[in-house]
Protein backbone atom coordinates (compact mmCIF):
# COMPACT_ATOMS: atom_id res chain seq x y z
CA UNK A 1 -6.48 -44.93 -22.76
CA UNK A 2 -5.94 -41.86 -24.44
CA UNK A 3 -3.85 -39.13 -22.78
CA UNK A 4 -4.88 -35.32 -23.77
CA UNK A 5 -6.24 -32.08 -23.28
CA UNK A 6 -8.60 -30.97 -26.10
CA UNK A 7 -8.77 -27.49 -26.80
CA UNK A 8 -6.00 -26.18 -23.99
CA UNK A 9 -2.28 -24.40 -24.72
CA UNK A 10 0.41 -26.15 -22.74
CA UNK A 11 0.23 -22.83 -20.41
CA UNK A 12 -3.51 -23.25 -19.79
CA UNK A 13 -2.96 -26.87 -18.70
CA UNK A 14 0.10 -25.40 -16.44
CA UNK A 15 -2.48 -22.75 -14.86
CA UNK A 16 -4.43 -25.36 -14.57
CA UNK A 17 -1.86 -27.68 -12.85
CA UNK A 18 -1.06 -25.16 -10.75
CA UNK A 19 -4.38 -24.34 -9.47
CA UNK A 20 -4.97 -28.01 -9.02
CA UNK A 21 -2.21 -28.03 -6.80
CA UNK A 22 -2.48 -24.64 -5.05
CA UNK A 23 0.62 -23.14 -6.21
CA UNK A 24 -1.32 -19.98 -7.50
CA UNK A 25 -0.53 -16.94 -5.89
CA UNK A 26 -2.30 -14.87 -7.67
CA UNK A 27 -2.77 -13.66 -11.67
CA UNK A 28 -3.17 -10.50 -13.71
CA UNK A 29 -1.97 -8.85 -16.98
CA UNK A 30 0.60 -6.36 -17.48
CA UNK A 31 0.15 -3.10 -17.60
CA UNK A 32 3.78 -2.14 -18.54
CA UNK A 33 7.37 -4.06 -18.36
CA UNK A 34 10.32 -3.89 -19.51
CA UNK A 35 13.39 -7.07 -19.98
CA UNK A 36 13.41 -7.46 -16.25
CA UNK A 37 10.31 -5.96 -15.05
CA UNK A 38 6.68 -6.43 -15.07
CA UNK A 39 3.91 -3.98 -14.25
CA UNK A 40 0.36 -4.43 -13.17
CA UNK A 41 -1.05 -1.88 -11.21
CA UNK A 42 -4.98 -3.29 -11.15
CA UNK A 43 -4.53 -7.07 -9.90
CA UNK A 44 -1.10 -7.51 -8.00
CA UNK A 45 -1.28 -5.37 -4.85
CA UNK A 46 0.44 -6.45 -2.27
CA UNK A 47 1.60 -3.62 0.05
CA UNK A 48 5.49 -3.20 -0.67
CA UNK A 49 5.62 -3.51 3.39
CA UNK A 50 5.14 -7.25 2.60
CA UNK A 51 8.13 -7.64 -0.22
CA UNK A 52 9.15 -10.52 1.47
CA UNK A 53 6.29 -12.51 1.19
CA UNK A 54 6.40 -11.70 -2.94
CA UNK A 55 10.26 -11.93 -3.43
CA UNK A 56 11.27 -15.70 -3.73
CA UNK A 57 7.91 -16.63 -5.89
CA UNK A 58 7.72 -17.00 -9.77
CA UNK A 59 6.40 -15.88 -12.83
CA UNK A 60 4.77 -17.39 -15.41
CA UNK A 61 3.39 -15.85 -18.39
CA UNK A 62 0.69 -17.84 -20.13
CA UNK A 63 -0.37 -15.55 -22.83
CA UNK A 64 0.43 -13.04 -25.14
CA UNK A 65 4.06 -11.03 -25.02
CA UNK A 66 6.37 -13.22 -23.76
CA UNK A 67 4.46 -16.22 -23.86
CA UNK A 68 6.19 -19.40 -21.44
CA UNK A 69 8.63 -17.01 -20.01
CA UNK A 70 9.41 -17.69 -16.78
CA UNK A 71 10.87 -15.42 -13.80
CA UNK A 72 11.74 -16.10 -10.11
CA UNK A 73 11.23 -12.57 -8.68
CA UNK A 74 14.22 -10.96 -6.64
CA UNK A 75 12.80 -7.67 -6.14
CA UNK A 76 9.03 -6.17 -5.83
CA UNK A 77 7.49 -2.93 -4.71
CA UNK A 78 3.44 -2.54 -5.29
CA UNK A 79 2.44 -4.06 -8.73
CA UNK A 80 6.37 -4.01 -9.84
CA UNK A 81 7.76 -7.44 -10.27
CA UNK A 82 11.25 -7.90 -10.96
CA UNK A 83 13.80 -10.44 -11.76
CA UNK A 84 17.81 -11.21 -12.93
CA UNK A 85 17.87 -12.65 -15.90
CA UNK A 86 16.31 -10.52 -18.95
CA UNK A 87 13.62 -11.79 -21.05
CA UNK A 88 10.80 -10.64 -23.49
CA UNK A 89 9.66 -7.27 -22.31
CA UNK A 90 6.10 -7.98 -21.36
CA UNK A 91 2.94 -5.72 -22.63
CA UNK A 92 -0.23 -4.97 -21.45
CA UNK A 93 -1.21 -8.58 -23.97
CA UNK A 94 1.47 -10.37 -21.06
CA UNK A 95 -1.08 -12.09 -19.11
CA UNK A 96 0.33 -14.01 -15.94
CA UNK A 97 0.33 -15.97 -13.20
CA UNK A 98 2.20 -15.81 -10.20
CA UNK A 99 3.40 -18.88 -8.59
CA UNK A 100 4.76 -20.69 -5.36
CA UNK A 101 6.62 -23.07 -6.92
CA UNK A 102 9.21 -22.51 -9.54
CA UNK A 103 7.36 -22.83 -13.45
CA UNK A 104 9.77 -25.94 -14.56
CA UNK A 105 8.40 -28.39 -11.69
CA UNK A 106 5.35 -28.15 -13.19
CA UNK A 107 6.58 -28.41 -16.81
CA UNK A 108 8.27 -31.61 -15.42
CA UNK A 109 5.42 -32.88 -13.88
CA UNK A 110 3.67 -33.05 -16.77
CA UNK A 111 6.38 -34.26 -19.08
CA UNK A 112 6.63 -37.37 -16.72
CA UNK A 113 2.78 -37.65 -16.69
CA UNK A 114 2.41 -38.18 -20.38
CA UNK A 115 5.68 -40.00 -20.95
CA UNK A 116 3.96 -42.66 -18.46
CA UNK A 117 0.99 -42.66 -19.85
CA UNK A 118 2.28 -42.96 -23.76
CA UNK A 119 4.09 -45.78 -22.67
CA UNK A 120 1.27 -47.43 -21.05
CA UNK A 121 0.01 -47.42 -24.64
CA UNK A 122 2.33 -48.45 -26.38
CA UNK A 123 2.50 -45.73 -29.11
């Protein structure tokens, strides 16, 4: 038994994990950034009155600037994510999801997945 994905990026079969599991928050692209920010002021609107409910979560970027960077976000006020630790300054080619569990997990998840599975086959 074969173990793949035909014609998926590792981050589309993490978005895809992710929705699988229900750890998608929600998703967008950037409309601006810098090394510790990212903007999108059409898709992420949660009312800065709810921070809390944003702060704590993660970002993943799946495509374009910034590709596989991921954040956990320590700060937000409407459509501004930020985070600690710099990283590629996203553009408005950052697309993004925005998670409820930490990027890694996931990563890890899948890593064990097809480890199992290659040894199964004896490759």
């Amino acid at each position: 038994m074969a173990v793949g994905v035909a014609n998926m990026t590792l981050a589309a079969v993490v978005k895809e994990a992710a929705r699988i599991a229900g750890y998608i928050i929600n998703e967008g692209t950037a409309t601006a950034g810098s090394t510790t920010t990212l903007t999108d002021a059409t898709n992420e609107r949660t009312p800065t009155a709810n921070a809390t409910s944003v702060t704590g979560t993660y970002l993943y970027s799946i495509a374009g600037t910034g590709a596989g960077d991921q954040h956990e976000i320590t700060t937000y006020t409407i459509g501004v994510f930020t985070w600690a630790v710099a990283g590629t300054a996203p553009t408005s080619s950052t697309q993004w999801i925005r998670l409820a569990a930490r990027p890694q997990r996931i990563l890890d998840a899948i890593d064990t997945v097809t480890r199992r599975a290659w040894r199964k086959q004896g490759i």
